[in-house]
PDB file of N, CA and C in Angstrom:
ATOM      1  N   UNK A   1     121.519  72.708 111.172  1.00  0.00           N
ATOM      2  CA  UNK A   1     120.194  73.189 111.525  1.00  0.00           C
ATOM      3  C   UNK A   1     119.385  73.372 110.241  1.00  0.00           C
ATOM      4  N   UNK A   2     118.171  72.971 110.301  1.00  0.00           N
ATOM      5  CA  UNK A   2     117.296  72.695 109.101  1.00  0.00           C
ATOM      6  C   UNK A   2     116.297  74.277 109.107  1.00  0.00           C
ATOM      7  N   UNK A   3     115.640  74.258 108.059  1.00  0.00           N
ATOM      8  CA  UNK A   3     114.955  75.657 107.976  1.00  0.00           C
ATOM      9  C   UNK A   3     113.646  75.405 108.473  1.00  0.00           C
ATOM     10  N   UNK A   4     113.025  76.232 108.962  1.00  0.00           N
ATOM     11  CA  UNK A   4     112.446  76.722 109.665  1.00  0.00           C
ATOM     12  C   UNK A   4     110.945  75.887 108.865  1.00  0.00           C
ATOM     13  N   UNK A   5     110.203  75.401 109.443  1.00  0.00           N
ATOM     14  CA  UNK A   5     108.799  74.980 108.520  1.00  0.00           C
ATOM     15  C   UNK A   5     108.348  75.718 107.420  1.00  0.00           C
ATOM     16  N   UNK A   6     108.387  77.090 107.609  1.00  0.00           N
ATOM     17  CA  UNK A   6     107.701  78.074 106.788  1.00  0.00           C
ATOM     18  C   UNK A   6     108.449  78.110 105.571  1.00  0.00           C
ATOM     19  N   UNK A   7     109.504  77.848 105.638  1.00  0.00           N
ATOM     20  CA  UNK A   7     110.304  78.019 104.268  1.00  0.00           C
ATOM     21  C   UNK A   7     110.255  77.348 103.242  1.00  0.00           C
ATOM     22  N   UNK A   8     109.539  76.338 103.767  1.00  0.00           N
ATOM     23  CA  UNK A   8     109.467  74.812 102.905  1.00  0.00           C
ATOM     24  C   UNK A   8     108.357  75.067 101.919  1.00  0.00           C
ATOM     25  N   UNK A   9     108.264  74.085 101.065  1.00  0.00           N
ATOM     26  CA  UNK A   9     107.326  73.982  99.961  1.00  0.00           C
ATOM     27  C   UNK A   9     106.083  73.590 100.512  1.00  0.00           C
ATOM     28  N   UNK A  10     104.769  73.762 100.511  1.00  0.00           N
ATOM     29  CA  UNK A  10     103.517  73.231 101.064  1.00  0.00           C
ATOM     30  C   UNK A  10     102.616  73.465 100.258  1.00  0.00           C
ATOM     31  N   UNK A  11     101.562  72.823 100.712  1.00  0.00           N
ATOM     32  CA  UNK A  11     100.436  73.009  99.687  1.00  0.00           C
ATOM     33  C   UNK A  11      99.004  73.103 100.906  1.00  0.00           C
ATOM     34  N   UNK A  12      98.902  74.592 100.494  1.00  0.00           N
ATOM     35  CA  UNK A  12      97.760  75.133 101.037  1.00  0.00           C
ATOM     36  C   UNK A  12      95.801  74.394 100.976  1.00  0.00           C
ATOM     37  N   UNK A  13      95.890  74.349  99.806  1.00  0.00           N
ATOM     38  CA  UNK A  13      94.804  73.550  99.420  1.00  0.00           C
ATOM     39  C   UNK A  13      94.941  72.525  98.061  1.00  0.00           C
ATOM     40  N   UNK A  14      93.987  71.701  98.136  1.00  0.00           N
ATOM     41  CA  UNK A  14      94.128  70.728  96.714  1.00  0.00           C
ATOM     42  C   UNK A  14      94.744  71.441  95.460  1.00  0.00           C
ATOM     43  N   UNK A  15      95.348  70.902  94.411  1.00  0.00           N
ATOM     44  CA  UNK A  15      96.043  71.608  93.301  1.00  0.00           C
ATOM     45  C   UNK A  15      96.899  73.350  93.524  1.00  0.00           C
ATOM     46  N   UNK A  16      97.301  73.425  94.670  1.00  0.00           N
ATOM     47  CA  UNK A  16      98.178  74.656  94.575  1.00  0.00           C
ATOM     48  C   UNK A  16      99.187  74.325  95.854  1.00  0.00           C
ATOM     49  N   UNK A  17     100.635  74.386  95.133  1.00  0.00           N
ATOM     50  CA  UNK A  17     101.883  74.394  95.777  1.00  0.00           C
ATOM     51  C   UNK A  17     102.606  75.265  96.339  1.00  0.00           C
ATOM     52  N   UNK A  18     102.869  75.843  97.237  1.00  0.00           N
ATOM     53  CA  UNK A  18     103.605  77.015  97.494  1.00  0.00           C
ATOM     54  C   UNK A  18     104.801  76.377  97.139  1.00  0.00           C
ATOM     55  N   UNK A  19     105.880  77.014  96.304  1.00  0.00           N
ATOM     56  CA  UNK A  19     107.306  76.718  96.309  1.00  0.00           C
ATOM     57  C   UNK A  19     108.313  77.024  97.557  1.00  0.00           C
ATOM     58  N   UNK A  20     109.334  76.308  98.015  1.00  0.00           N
ATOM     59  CA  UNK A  20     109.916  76.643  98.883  1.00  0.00           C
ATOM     60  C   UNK A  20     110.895  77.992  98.457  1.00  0.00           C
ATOM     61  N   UNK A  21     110.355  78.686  99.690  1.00  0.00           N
ATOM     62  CA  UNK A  21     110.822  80.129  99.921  1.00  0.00           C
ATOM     63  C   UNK A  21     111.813  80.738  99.282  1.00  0.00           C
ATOM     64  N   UNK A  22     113.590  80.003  99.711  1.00  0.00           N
ATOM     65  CA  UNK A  22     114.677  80.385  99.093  1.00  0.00           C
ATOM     66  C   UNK A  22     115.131  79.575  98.363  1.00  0.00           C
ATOM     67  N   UNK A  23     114.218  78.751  97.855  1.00  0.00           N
ATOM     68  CA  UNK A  23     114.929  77.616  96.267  1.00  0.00           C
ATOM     69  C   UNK A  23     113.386  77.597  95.543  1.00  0.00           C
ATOM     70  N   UNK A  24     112.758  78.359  95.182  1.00  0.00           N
ATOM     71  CA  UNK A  24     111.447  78.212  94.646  1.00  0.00           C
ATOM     72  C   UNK A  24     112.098  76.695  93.395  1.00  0.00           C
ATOM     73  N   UNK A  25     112.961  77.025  92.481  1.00  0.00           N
ATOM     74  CA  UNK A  25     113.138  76.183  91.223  1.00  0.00           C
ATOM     75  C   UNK A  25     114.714  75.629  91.635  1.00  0.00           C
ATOM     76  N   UNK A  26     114.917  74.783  90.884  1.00  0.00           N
ATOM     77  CA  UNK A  26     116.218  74.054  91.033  1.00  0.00           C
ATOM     78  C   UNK A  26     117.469  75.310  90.794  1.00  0.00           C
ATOM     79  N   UNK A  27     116.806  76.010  89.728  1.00  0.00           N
ATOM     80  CA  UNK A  27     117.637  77.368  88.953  1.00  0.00           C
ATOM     81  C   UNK A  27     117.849  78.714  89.724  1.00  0.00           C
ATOM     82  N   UNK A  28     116.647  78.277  90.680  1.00  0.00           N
ATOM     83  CA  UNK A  28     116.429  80.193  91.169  1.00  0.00           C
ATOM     84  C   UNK A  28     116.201  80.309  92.240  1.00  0.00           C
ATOM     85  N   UNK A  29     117.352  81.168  93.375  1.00  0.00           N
ATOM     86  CA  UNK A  29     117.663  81.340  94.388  1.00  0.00           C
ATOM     87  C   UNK A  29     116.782  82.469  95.361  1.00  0.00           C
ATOM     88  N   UNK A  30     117.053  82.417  95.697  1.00  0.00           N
ATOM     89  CA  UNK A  30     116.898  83.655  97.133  1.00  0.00           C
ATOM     90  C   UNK A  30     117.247  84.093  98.081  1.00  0.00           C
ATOM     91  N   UNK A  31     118.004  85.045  98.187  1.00  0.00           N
ATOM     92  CA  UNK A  31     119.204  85.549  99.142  1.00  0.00           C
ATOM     93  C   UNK A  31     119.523  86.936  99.351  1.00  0.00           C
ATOM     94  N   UNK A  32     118.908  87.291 100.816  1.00  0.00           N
ATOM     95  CA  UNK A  32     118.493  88.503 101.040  1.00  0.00           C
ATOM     96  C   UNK A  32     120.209  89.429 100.541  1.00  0.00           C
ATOM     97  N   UNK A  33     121.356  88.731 101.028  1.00  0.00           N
ATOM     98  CA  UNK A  33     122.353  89.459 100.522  1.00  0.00           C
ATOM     99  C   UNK A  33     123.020  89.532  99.085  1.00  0.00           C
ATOM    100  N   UNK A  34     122.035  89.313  97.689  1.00  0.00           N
ATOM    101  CA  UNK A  34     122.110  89.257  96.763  1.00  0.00           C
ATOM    102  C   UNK A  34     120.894  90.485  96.035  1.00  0.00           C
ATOM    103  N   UNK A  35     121.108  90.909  94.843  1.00  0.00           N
ATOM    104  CA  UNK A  35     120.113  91.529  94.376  1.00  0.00           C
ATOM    105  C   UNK A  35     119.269  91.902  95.708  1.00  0.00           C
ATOM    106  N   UNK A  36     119.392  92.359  96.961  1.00  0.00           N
ATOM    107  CA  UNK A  36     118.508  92.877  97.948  1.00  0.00           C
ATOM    108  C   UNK A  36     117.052  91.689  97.761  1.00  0.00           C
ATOM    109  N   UNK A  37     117.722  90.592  98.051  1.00  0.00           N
ATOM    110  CA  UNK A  37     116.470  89.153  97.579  1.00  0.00           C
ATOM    111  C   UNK A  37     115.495  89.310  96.688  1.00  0.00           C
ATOM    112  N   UNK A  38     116.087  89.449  95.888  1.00  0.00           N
ATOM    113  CA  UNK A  38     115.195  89.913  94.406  1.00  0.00           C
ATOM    114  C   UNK A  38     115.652  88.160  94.148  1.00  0.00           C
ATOM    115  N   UNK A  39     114.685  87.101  93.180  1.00  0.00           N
ATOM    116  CA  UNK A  39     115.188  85.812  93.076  1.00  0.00           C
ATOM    117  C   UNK A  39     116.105  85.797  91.704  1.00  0.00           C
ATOM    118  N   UNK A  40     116.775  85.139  91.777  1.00  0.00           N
ATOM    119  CA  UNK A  40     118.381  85.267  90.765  1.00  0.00           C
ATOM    120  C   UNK A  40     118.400  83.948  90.289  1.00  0.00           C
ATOM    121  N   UNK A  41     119.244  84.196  89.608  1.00  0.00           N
ATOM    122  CA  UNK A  41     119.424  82.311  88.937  1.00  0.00           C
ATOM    123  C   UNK A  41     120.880  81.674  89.803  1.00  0.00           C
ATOM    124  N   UNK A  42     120.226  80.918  90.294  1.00  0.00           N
ATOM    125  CA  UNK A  42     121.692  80.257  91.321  1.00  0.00           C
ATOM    126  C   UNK A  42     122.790  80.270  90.664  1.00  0.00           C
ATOM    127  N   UNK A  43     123.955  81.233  91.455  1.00  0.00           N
ATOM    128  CA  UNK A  43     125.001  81.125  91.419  1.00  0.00           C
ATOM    129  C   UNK A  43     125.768  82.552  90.278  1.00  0.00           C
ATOM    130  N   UNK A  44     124.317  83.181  90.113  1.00  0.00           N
ATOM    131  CA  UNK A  44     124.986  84.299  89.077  1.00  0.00           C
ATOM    132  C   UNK A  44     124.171  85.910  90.233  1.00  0.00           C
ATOM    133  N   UNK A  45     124.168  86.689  89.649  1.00  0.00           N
ATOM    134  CA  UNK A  45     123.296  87.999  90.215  1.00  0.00           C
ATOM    135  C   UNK A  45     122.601  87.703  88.963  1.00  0.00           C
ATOM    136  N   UNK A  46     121.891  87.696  88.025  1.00  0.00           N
ATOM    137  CA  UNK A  46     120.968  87.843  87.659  1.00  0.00           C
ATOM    138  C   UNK A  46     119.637  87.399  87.608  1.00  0.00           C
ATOM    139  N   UNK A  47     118.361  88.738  87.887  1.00  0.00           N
ATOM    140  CA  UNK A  47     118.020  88.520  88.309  1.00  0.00           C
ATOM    141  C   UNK A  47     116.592  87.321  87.249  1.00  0.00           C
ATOM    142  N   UNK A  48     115.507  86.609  87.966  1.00  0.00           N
ATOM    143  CA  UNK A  48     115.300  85.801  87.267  1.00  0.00           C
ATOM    144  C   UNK A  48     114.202  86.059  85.996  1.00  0.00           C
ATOM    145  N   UNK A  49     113.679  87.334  86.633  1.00  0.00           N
ATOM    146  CA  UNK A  49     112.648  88.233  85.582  1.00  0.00           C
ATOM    147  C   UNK A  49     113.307  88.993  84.261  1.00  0.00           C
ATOM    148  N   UNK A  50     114.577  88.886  84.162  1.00  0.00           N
ATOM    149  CA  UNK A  50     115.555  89.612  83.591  1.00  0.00           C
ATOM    150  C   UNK A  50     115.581  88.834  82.193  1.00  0.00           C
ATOM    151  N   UNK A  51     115.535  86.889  82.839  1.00  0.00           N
ATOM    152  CA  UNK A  51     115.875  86.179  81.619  1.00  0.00           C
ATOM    153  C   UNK A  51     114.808  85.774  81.039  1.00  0.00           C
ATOM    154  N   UNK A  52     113.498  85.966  81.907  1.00  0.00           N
ATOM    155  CA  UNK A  52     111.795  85.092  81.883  1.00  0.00           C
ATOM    156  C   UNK A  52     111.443  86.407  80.526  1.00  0.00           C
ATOM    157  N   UNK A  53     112.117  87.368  80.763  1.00  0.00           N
ATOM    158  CA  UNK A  53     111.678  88.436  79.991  1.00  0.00           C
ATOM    159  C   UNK A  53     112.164  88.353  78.553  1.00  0.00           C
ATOM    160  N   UNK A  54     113.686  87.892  78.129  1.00  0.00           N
ATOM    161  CA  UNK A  54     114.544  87.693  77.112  1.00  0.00           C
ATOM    162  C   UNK A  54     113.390  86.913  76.198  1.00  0.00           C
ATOM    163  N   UNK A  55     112.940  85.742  77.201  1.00  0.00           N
ATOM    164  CA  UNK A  55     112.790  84.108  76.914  1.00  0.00           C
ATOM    165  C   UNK A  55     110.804  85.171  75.998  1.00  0.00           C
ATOM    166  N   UNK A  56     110.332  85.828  76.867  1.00  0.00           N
ATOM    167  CA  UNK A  56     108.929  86.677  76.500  1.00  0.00           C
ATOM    168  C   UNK A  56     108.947  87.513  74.855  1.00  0.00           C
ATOM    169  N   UNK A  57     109.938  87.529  75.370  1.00  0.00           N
ATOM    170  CA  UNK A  57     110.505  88.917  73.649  1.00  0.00           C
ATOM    171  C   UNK A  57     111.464  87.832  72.534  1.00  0.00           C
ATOM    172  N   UNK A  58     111.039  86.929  72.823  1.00  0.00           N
ATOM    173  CA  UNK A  58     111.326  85.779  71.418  1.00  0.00           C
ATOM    174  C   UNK A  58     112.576  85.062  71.639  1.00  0.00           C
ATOM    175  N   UNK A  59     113.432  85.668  72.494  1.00  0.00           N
ATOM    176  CA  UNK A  59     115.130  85.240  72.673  1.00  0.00           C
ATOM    177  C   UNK A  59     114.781  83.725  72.693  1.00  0.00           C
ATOM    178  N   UNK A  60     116.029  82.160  71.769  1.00  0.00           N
ATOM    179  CA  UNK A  60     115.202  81.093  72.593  1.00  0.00           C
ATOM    180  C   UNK A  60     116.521  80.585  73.629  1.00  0.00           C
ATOM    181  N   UNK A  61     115.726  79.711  74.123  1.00  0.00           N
ATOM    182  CA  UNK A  61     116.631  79.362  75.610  1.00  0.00           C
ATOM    183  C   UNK A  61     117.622  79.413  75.202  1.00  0.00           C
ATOM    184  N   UNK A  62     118.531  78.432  73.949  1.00  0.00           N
ATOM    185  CA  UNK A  62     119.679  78.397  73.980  1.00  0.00           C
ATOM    186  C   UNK A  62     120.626  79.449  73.299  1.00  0.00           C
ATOM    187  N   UNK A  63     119.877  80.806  73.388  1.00  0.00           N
ATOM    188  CA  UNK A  63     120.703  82.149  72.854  1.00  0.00           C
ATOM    189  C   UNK A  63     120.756  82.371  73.964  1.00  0.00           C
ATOM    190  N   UNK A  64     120.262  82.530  75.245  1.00  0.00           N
ATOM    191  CA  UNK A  64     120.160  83.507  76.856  1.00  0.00           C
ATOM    192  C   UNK A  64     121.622  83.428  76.862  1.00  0.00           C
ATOM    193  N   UNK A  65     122.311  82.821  77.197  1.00  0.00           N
ATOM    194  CA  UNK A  65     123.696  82.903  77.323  1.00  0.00           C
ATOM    195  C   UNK A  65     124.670  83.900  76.880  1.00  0.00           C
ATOM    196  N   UNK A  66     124.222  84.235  75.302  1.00  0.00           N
ATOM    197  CA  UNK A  66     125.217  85.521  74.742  1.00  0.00           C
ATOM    198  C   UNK A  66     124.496  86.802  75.750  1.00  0.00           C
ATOM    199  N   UNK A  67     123.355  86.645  76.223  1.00  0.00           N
ATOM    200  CA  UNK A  67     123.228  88.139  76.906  1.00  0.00           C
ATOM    201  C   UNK A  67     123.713  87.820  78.175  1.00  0.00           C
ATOM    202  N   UNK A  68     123.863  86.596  78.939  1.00  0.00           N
ATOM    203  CA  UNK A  68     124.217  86.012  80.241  1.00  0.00           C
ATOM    204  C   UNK A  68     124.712  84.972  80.251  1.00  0.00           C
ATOM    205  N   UNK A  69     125.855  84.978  80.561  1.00  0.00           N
ATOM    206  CA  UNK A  69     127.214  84.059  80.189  1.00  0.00           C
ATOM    207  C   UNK A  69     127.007  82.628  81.114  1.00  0.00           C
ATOM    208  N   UNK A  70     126.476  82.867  82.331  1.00  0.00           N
ATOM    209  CA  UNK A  70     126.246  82.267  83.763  1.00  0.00           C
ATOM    210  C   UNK A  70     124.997  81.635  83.448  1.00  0.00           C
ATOM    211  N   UNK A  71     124.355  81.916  82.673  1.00  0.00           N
ATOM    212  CA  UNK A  71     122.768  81.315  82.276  1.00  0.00           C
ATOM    213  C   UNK A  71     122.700  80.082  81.473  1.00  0.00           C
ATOM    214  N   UNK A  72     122.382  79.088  81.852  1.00  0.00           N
ATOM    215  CA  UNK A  72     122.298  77.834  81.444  1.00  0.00           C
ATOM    216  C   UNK A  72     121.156  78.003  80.584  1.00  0.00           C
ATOM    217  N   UNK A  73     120.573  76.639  79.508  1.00  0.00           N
ATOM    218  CA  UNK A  73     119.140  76.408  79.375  1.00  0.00           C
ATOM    219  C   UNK A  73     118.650  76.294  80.209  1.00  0.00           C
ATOM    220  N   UNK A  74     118.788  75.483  80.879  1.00  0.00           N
ATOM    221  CA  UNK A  74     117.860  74.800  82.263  1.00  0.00           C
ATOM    222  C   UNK A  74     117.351  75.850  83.126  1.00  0.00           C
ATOM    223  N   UNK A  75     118.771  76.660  83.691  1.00  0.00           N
ATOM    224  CA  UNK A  75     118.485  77.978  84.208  1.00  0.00           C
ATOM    225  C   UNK A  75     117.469  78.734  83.615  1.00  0.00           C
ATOM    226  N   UNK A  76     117.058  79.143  82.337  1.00  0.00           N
ATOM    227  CA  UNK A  76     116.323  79.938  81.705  1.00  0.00           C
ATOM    228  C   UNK A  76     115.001  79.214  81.719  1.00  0.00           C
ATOM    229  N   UNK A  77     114.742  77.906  81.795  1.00  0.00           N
ATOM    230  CA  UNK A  77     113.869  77.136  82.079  1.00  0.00           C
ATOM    231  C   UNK A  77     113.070  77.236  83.293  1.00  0.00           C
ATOM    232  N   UNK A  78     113.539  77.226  84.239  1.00  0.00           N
ATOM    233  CA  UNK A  78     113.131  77.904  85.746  1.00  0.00           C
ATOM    234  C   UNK A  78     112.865  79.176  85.919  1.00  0.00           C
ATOM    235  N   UNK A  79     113.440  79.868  85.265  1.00  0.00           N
ATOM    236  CA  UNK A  79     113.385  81.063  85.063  1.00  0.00           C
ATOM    237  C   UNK A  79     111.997  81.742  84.394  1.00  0.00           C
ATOM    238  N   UNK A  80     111.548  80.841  83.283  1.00  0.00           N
ATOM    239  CA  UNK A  80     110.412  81.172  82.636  1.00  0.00           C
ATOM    240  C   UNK A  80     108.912  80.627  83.669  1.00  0.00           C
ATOM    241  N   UNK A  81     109.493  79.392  84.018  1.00  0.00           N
ATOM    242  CA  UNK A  81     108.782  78.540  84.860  1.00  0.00           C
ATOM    243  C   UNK A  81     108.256  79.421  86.383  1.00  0.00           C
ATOM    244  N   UNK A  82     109.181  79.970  86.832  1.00  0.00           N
ATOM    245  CA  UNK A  82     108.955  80.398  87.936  1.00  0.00           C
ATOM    246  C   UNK A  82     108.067  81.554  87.620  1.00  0.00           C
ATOM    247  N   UNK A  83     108.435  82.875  86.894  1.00  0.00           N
ATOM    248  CA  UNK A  83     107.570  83.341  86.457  1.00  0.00           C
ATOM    249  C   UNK A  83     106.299  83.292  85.997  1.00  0.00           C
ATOM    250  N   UNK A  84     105.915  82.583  85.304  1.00  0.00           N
ATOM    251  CA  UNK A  84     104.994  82.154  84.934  1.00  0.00           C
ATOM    252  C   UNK A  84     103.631  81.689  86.643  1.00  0.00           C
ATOM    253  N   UNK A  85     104.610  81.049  87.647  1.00  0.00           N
ATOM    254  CA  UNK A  85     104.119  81.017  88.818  1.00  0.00           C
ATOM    255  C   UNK A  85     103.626  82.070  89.489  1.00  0.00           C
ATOM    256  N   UNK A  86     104.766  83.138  89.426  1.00  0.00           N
ATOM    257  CA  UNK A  86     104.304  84.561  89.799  1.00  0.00           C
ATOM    258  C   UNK A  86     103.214  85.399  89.114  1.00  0.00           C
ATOM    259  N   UNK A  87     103.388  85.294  87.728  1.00  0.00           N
ATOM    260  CA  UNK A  87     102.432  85.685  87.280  1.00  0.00           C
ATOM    261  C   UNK A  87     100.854  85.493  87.863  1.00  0.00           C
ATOM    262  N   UNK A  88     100.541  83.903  87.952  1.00  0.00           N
ATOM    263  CA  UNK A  88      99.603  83.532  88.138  1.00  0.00           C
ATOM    264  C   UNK A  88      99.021  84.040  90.050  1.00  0.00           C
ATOM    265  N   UNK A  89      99.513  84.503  90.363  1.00  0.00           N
ATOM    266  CA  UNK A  89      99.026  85.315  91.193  1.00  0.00           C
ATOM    267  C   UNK A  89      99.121  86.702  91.017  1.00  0.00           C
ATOM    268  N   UNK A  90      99.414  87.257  90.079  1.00  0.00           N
ATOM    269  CA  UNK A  90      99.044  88.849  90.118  1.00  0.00           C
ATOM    270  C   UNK A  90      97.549  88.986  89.861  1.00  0.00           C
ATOM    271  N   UNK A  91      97.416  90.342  90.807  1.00  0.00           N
ATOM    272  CA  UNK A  91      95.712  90.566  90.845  1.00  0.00           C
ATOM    273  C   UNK A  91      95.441  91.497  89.261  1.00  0.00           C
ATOM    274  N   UNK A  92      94.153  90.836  89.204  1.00  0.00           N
ATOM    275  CA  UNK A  92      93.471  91.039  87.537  1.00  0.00           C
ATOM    276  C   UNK A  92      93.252  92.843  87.750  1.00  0.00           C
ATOM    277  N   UNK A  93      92.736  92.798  86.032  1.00  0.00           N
ATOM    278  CA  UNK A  93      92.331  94.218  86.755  1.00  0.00           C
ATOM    279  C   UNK A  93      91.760  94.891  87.388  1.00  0.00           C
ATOM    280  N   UNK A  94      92.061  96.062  87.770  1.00  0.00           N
ATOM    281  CA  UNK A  94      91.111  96.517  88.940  1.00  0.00           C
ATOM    282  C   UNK A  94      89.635  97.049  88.041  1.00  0.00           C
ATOM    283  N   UNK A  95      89.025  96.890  89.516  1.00  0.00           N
ATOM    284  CA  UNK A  95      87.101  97.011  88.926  1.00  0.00           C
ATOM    285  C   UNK A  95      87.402  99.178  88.761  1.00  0.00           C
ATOM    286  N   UNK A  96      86.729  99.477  87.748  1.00  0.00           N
ATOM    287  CA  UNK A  96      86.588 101.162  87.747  1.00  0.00           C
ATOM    288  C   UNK A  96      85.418 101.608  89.153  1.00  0.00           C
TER     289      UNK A  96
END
């Protein structure tokens, strides 16, 4: 049984993609019985803001590993990537 339409990747209007739901990146999962579906890097618990953050504070991809053993480059790649997605929808600041 295939997932449900909504889960899938789509694109709402010209130039913007929604990522699919529980595989947004090749790297980063989603699974309500993991981290309480917080998105993780497939196949480890950690979570993916954890490494987007390492990768923010100078760490480079191919050190992530001594802090997360389970963390690939690639993984940390998606990881920054996906973030970076999220980011781009957080609301600006608020008006006073």
């Amino acid at each position: 049984m295939g997932l449900p339409d909504n889960f899938q990747e789509f694109a709402p209007r010209a130039g913007v993609v929604v990522p699919h739901l529980l595989r947004p990146k090749q790297h980063v999962r989603v699974d309500p019985d993991t981290q309480g579906g917080q998105p993780v890097i497939t196949g480890t618990r950690v979570p993916f803001d954890a490494v987007a953050e390492l990768v923010e504070d100078g760490v480079p991809l191919d050190e992530i590993a001594a802090y997360y053993p389970g963390v690939t480059v690639e993984a940390a790649r998606d990881a920054v990537s996906f973030a970076l997605y999220v980011d781009s929808y957080s609301p600006g600041p608020r008006a006073a």
